[in-house]
PDB file of N, CA and C in Angstrom:
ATOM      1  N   UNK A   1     -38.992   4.643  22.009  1.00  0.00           N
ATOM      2  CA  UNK A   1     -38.342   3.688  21.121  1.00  0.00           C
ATOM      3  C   UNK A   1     -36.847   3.998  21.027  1.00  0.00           C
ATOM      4  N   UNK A   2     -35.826   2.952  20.895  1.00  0.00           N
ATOM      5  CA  UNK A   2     -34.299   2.995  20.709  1.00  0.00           C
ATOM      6  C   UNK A   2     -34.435   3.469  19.638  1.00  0.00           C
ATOM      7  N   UNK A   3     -33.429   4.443  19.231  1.00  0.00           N
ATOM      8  CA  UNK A   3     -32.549   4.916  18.254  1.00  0.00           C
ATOM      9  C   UNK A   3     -31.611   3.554  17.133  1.00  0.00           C
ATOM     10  N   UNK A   4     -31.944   3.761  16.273  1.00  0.00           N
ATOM     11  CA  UNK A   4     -30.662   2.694  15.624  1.00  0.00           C
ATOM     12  C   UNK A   4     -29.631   2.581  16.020  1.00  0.00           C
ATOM     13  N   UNK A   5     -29.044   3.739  16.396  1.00  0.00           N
ATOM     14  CA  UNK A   5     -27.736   3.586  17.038  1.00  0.00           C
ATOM     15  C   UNK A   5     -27.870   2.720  18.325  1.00  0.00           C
ATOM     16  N   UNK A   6     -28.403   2.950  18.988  1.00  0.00           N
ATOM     17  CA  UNK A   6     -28.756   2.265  20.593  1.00  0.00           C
ATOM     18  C   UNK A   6     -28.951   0.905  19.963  1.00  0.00           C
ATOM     19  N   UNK A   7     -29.582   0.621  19.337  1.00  0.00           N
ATOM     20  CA  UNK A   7     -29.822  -1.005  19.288  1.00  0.00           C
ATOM     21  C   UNK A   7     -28.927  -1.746  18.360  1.00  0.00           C
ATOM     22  N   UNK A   8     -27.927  -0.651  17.469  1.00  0.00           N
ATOM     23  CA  UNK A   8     -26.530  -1.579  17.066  1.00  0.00           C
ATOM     24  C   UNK A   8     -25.895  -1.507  17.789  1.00  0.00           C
ATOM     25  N   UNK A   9     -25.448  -0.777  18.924  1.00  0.00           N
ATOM     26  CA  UNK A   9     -24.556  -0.706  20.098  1.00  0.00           C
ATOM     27  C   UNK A   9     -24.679  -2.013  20.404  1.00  0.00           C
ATOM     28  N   UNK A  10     -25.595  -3.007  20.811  1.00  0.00           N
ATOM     29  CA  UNK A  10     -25.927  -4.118  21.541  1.00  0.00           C
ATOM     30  C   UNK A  10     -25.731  -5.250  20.905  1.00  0.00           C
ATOM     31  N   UNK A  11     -25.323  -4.495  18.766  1.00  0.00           N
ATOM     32  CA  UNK A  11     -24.767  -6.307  18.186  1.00  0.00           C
ATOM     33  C   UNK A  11     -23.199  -6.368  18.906  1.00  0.00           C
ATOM     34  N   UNK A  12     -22.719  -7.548  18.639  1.00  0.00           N
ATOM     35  CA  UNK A  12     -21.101  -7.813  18.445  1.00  0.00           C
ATOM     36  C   UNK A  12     -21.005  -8.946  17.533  1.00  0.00           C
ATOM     37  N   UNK A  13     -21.178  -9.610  16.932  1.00  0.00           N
ATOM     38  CA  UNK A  13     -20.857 -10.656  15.803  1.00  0.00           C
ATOM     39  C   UNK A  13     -21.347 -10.238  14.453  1.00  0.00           C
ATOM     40  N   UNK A  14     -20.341 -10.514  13.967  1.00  0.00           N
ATOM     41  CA  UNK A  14     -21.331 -10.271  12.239  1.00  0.00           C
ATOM     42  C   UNK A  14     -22.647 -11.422  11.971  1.00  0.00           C
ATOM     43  N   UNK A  15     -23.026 -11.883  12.675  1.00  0.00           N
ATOM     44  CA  UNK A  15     -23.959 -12.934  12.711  1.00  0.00           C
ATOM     45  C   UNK A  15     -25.107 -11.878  13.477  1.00  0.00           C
ATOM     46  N   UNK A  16     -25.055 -11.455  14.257  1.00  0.00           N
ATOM     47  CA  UNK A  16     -25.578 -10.126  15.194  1.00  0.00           C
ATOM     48  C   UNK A  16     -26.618  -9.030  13.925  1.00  0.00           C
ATOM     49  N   UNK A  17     -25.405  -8.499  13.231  1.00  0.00           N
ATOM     50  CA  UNK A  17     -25.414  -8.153  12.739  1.00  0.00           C
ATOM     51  C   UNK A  17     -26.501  -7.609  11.345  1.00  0.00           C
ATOM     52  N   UNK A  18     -26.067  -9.344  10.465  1.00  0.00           N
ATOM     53  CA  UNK A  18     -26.628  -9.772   9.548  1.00  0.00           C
ATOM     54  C   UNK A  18     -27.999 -10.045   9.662  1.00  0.00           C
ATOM     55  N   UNK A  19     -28.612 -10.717  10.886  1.00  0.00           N
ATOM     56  CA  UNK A  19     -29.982 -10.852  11.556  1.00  0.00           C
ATOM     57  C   UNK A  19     -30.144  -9.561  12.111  1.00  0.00           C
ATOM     58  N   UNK A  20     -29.304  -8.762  12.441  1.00  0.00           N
ATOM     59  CA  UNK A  20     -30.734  -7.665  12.911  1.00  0.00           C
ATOM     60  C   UNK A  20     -31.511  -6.935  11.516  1.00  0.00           C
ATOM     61  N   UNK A  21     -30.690  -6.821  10.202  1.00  0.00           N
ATOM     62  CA  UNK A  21     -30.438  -6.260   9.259  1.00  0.00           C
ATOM     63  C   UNK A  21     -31.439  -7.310   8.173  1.00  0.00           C
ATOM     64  N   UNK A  22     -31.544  -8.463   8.847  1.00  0.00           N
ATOM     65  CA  UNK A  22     -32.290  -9.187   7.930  1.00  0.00           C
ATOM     66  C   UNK A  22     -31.548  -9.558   6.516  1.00  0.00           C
ATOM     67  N   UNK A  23     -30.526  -9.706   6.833  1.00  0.00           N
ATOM     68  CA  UNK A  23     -29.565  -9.720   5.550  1.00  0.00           C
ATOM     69  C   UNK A  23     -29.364 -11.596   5.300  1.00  0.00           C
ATOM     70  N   UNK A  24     -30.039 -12.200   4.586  1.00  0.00           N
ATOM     71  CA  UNK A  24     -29.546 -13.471   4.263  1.00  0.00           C
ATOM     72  C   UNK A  24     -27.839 -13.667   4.240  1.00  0.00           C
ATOM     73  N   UNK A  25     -27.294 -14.797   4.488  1.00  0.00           N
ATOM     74  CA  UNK A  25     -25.317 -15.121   4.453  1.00  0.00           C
ATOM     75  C   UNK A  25     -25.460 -16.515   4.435  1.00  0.00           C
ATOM     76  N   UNK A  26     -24.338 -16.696   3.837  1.00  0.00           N
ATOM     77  CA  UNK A  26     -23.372 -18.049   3.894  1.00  0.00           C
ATOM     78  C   UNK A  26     -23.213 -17.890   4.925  1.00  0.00           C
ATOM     79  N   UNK A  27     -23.212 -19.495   5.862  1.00  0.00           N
ATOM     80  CA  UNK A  27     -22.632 -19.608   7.290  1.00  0.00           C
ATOM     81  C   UNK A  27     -21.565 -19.448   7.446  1.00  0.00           C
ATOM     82  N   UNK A  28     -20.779 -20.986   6.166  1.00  0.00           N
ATOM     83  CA  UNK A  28     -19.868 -20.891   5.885  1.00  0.00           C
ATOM     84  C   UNK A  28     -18.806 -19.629   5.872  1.00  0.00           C
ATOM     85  N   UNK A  29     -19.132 -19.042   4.864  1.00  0.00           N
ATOM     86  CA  UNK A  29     -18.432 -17.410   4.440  1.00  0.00           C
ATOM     87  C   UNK A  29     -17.946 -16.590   6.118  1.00  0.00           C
ATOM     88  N   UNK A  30     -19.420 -16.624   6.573  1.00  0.00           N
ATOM     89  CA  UNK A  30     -19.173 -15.784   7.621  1.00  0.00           C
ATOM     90  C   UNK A  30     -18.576 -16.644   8.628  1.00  0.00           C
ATOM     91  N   UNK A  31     -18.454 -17.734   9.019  1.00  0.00           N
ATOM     92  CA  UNK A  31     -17.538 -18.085  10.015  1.00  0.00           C
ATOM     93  C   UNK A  31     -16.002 -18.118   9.774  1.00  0.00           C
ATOM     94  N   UNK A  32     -15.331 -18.064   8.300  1.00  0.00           N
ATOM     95  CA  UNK A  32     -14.094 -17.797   7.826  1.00  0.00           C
ATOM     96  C   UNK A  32     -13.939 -16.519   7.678  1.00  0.00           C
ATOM     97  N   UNK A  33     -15.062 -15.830   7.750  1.00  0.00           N
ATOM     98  CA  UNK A  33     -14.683 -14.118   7.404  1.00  0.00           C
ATOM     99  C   UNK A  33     -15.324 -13.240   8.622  1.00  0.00           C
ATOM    100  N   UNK A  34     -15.680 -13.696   9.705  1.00  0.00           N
ATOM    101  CA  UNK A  34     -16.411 -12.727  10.363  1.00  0.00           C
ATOM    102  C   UNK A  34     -15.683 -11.284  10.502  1.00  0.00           C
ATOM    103  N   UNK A  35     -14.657 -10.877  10.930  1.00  0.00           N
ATOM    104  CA  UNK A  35     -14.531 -10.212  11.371  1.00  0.00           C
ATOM    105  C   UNK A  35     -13.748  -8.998   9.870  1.00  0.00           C
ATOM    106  N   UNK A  36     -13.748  -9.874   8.918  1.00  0.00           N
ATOM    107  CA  UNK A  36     -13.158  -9.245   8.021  1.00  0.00           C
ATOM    108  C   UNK A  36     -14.488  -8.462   7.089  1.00  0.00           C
ATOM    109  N   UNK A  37     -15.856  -8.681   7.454  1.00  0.00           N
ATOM    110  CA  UNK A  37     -16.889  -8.841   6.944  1.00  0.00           C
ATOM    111  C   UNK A  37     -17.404  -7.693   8.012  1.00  0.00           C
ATOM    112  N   UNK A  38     -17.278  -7.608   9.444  1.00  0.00           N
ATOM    113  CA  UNK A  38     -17.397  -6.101  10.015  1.00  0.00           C
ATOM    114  C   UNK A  38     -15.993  -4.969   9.962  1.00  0.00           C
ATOM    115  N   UNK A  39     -14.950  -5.649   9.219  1.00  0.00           N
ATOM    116  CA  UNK A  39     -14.246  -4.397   9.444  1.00  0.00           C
ATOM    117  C   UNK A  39     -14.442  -3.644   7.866  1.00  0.00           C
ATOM    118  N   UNK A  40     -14.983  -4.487   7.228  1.00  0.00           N
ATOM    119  CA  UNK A  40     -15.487  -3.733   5.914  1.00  0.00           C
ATOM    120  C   UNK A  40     -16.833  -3.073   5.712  1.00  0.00           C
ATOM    121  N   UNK A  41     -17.949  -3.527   6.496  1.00  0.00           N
ATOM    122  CA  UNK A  41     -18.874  -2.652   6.684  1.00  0.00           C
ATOM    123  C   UNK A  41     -18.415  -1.325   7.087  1.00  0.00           C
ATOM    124  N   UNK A  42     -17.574  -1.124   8.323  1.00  0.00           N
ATOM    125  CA  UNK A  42     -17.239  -0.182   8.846  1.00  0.00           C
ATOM    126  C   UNK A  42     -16.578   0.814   7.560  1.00  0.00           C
ATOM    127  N   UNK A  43     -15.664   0.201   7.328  1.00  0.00           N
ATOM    128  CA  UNK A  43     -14.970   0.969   5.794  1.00  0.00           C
ATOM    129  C   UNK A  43     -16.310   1.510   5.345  1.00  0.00           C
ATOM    130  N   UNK A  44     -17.070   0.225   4.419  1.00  0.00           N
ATOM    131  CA  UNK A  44     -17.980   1.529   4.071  1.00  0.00           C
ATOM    132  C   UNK A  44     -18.908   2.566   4.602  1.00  0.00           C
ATOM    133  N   UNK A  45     -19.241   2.021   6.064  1.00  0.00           N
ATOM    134  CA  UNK A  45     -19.916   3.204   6.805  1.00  0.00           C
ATOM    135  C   UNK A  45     -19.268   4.393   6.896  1.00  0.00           C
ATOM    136  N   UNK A  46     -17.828   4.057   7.059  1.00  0.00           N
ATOM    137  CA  UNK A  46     -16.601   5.404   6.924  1.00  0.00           C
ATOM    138  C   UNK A  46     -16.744   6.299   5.496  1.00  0.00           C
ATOM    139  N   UNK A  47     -16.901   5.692   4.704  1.00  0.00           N
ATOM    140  CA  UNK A  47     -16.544   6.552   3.349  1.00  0.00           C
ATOM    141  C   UNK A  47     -18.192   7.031   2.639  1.00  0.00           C
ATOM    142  N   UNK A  48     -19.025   6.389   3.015  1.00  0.00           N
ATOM    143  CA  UNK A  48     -20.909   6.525   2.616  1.00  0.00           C
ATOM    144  C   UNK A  48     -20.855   8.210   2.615  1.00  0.00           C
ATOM    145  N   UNK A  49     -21.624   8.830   2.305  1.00  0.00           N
ATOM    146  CA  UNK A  49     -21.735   9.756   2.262  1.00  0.00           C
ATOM    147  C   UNK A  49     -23.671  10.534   2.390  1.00  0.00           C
ATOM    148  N   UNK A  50     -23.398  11.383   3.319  1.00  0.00           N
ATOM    149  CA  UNK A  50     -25.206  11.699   3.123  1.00  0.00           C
ATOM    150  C   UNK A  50     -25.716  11.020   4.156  1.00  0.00           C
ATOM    151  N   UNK A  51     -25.175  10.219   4.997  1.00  0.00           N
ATOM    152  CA  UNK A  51     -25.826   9.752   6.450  1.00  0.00           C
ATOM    153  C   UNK A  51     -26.236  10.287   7.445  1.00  0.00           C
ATOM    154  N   UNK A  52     -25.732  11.205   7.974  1.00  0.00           N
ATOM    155  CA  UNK A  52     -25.895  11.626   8.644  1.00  0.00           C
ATOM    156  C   UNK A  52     -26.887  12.420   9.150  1.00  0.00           C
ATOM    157  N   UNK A  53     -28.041  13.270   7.483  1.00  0.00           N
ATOM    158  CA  UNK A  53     -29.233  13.540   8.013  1.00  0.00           C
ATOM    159  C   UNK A  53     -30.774  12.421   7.707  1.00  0.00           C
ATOM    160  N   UNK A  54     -30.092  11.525   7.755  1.00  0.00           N
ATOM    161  CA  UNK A  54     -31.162  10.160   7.432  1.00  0.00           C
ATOM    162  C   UNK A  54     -31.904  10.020   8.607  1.00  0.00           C
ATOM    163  N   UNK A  55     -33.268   9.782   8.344  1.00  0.00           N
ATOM    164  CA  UNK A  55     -34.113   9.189   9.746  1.00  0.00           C
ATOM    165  C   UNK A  55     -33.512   7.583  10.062  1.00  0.00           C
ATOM    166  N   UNK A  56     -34.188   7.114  10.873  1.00  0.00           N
ATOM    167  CA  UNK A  56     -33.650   5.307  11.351  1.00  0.00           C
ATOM    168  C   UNK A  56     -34.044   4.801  10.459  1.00  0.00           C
ATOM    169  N   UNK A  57     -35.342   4.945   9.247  1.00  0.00           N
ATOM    170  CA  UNK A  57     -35.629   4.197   8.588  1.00  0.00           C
ATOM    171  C   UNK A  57     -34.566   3.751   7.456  1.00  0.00           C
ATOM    172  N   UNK A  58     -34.571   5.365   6.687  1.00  0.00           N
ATOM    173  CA  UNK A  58     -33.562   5.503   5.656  1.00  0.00           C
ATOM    174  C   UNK A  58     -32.669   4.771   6.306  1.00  0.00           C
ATOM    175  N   UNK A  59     -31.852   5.288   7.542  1.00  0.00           N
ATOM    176  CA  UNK A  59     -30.423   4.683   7.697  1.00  0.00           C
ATOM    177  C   UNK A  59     -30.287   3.262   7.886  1.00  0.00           C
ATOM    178  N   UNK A  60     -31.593   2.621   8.390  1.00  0.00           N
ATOM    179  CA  UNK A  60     -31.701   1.217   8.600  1.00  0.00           C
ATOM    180  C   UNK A  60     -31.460   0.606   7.329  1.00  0.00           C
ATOM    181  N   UNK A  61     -32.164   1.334   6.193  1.00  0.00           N
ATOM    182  CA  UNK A  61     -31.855   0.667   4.725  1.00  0.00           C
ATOM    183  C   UNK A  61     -30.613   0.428   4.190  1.00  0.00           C
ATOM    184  N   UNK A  62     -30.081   2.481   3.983  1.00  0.00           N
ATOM    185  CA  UNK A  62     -28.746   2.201   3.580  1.00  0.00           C
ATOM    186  C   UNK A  62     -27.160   1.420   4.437  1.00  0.00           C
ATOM    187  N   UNK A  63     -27.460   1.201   5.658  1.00  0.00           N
ATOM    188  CA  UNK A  63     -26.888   0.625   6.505  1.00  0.00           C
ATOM    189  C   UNK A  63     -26.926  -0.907   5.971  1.00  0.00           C
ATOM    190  N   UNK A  64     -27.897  -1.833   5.961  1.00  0.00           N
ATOM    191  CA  UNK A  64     -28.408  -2.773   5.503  1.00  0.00           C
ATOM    192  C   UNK A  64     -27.559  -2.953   4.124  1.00  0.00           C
ATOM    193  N   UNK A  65     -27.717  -2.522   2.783  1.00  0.00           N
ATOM    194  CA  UNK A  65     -27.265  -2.355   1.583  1.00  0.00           C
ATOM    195  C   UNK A  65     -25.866  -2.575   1.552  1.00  0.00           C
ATOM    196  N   UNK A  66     -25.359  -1.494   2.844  1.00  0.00           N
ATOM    197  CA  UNK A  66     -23.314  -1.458   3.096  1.00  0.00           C
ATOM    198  C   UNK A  66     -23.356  -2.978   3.345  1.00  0.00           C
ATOM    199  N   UNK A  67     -23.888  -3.751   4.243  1.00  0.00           N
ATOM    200  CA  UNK A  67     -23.590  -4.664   4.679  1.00  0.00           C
ATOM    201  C   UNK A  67     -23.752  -5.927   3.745  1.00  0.00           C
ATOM    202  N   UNK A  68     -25.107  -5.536   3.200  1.00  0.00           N
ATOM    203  CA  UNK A  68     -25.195  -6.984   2.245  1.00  0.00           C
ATOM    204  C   UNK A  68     -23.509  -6.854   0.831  1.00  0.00           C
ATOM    205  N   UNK A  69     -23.323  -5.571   0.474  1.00  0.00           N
ATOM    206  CA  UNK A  69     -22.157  -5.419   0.212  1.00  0.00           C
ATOM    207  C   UNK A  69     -20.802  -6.024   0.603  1.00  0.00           C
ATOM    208  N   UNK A  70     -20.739  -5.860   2.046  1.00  0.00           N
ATOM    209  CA  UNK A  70     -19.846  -6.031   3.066  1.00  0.00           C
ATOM    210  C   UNK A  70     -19.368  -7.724   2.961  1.00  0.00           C
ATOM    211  N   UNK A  71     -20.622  -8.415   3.065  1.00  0.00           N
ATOM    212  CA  UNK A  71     -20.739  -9.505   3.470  1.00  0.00           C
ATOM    213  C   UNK A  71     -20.527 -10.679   1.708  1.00  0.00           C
ATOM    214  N   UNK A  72     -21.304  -9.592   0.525  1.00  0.00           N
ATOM    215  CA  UNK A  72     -20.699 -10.409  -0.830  1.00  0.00           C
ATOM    216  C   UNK A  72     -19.531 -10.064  -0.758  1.00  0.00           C
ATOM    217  N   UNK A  73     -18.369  -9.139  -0.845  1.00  0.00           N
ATOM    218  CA  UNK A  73     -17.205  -9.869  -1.165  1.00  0.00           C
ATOM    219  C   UNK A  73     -16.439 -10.628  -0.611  1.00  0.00           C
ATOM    220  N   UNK A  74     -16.626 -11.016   0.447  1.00  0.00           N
ATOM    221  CA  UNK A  74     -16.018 -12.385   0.820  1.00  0.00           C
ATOM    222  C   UNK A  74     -16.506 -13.644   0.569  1.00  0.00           C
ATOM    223  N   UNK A  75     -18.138 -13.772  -0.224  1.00  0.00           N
ATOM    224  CA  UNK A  75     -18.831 -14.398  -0.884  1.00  0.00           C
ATOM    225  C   UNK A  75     -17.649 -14.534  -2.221  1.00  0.00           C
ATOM    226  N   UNK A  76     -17.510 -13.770  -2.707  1.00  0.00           N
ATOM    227  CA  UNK A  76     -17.193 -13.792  -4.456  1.00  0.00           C
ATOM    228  C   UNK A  76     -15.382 -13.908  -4.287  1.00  0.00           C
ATOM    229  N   UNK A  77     -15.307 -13.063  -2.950  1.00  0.00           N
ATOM    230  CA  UNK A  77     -13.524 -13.295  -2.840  1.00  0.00           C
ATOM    231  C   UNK A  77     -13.317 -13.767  -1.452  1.00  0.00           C
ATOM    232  N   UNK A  78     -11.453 -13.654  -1.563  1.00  0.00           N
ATOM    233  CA  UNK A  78     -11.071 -13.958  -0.054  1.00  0.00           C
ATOM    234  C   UNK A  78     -10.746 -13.089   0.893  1.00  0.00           C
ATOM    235  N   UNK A  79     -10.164 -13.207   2.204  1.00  0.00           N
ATOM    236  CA  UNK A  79      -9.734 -11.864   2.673  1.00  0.00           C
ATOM    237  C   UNK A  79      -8.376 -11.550   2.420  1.00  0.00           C
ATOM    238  N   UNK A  80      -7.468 -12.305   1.686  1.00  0.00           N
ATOM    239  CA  UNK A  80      -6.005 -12.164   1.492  1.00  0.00           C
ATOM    240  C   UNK A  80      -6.496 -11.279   0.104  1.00  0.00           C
ATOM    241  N   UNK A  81      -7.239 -11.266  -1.100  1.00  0.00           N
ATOM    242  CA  UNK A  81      -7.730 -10.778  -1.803  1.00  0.00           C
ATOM    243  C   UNK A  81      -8.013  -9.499  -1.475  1.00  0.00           C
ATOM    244  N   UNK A  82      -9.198  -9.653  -0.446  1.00  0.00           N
ATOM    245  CA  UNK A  82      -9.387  -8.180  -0.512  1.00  0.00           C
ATOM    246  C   UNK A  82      -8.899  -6.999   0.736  1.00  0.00           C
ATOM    247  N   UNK A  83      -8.029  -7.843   1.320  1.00  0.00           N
ATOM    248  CA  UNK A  83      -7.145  -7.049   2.216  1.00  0.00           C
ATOM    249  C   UNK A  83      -7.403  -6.128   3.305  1.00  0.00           C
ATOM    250  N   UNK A  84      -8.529  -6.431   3.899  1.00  0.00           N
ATOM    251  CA  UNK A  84      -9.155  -5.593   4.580  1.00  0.00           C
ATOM    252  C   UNK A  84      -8.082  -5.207   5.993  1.00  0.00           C
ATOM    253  N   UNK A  85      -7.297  -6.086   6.555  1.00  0.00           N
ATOM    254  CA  UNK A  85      -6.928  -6.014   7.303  1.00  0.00           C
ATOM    255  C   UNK A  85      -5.095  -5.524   6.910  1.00  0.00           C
ATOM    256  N   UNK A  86      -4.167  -5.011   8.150  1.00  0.00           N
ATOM    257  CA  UNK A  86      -2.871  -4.480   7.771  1.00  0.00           C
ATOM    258  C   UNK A  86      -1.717  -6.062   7.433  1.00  0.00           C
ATOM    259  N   UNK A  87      -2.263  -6.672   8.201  1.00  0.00           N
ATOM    260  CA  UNK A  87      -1.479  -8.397   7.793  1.00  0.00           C
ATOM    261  C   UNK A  87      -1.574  -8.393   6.026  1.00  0.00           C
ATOM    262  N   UNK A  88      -2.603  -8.352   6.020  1.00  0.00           N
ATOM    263  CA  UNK A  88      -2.967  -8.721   3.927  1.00  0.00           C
ATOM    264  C   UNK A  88      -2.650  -7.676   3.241  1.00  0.00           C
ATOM    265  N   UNK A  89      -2.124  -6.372   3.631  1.00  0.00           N
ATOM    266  CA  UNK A  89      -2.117  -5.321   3.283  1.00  0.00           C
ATOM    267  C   UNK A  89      -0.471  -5.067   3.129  1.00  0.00           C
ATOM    268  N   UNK A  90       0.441  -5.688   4.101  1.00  0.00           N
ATOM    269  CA  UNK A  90       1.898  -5.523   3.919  1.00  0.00           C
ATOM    270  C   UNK A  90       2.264  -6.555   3.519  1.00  0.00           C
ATOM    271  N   UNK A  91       3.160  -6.601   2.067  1.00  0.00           N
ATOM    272  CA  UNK A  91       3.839  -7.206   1.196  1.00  0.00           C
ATOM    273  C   UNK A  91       3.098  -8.528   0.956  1.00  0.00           C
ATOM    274  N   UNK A  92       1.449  -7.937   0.979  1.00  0.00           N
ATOM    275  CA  UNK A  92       0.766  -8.798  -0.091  1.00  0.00           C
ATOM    276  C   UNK A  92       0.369  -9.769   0.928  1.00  0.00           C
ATOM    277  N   UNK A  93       0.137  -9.880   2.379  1.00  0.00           N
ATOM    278  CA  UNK A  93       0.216 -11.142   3.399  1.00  0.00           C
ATOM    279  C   UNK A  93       1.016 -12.083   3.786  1.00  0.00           C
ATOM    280  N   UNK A  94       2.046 -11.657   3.234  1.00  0.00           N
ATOM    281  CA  UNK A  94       3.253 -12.524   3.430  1.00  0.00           C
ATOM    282  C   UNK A  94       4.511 -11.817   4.592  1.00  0.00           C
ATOM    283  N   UNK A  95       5.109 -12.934   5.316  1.00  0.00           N
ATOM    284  CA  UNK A  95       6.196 -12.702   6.170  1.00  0.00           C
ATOM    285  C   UNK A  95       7.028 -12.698   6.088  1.00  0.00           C
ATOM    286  N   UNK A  96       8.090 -12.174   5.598  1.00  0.00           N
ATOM    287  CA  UNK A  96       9.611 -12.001   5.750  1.00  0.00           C
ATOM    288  C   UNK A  96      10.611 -11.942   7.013  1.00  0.00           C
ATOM    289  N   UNK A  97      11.325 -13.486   7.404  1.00  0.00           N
ATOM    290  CA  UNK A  97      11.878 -13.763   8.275  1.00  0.00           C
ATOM    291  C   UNK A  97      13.575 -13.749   7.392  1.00  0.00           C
ATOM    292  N   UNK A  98      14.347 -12.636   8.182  1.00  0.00           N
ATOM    293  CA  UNK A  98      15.832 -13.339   7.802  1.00  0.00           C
ATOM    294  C   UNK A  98      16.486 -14.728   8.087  1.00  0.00           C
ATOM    295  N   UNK A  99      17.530 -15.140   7.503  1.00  0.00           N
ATOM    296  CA  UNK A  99      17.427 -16.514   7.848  1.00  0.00           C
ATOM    297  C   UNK A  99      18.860 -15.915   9.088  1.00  0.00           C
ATOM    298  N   UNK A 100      19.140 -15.515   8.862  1.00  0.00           N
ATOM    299  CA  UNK A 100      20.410 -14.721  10.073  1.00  0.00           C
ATOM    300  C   UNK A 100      19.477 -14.529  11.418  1.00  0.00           C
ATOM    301  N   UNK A 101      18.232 -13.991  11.065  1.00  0.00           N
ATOM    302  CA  UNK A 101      17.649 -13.885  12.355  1.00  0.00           C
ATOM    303  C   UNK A 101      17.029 -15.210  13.076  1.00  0.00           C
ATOM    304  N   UNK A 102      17.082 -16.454  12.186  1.00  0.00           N
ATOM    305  CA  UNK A 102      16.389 -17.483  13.140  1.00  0.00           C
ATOM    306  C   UNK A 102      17.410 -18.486  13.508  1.00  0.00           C
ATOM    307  N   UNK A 103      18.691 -17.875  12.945  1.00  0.00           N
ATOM    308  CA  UNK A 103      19.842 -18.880  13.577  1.00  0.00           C
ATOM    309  C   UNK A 103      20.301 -17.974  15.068  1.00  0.00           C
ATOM    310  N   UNK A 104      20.034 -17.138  14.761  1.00  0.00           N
ATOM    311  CA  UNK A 104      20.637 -15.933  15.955  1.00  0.00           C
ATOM    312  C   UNK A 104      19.709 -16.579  16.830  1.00  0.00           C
ATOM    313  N   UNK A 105      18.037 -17.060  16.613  1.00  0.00           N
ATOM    314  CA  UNK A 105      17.232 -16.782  17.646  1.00  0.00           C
ATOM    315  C   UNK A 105      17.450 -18.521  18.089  1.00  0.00           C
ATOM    316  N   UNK A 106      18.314 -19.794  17.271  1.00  0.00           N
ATOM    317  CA  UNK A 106      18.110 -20.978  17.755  1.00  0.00           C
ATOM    318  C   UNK A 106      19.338 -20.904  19.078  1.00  0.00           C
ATOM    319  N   UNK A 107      20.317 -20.316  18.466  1.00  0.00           N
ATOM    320  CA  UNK A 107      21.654 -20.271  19.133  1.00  0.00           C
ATOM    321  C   UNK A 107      21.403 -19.633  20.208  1.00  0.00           C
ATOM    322  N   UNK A 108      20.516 -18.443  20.531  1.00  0.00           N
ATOM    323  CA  UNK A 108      19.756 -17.951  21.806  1.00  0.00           C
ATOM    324  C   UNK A 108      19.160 -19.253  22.791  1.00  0.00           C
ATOM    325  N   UNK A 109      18.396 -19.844  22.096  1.00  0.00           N
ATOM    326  CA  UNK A 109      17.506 -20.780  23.104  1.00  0.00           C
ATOM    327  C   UNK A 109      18.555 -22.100  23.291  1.00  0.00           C
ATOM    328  N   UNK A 110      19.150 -21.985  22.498  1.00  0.00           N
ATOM    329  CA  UNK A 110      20.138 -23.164  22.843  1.00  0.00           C
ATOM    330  C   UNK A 110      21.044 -22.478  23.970  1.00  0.00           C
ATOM    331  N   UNK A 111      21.399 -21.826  24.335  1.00  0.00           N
ATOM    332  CA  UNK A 111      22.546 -21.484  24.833  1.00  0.00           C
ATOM    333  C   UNK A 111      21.501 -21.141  26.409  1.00  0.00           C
ATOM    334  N   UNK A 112      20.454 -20.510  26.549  1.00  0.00           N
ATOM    335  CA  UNK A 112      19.595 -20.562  27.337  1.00  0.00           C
ATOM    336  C   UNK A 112      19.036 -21.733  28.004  1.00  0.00           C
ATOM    337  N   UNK A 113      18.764 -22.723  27.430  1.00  0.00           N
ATOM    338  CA  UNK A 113      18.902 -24.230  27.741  1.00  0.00           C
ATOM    339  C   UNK A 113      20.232 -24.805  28.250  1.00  0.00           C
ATOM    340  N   UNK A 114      21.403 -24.797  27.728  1.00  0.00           N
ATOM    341  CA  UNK A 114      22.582 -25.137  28.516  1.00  0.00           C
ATOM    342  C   UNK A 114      22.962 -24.633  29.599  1.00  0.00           C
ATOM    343  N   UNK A 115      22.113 -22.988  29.515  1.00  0.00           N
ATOM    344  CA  UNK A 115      22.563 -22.620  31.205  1.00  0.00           C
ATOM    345  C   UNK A 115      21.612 -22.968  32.295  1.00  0.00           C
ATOM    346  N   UNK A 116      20.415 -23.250  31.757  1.00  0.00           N
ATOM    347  CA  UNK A 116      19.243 -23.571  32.918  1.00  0.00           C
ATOM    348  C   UNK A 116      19.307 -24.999  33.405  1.00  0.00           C
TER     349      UNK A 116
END
């Protein structure tokens, strides 16, 4: 028989995922959040504690639990909310463009255009 590990090796979608785990989801949710919804499982697989001498069963459970976790807060919130990623994480998800830098960059393509 595969190891748990061996047979999560073989998900890749949080849809993957959620069905091997038997975890009910919003479609919805998870097609606006997929990936923000495995990079937070991972978080909590990172920080869990006590895993490591679990049989597949145990770990199948508490694995399961991270995820149904994983997968409510983007249920209850958003991902600009909960920031999982470094975009939502610097100055709140927002971009700061100088306005010096996008005249510099029109006067570039303009001047690139007059010579081509």
């Amino acid at each position: 028989m595969d190891s748990l590990t061996q047979r999560l090796k073989a998900l890749s979608s949080a849809e993957d995922f959620l069905q091997f785990f038997g975890v009910p989801y919003d479609e919805r949710t998870v097609q606006v959040n997929r990936l923000h919804i495995l990079k937070r499982f991972y978080q909590y697989l990172h920080k869990a504690e006590g895993l490591a001498g679990l049989d597949d069963v145990e770990l199948f459970r508490r694995y399961r639990e991270l995820l149904v976790q994983a997968h409510q807060d983007f249920v209850t919130s958003t991902a600009a909310r909960e920031k999982v990623f470094k975009v939502f994480q610097d100055a709140d998800g927002t971009q700061h463009v100088q306005l010096s830098s996008l005249r510099e960059s029109l006067a570039e393509r303009r001047a690139a255009r007059a010579a081509g």
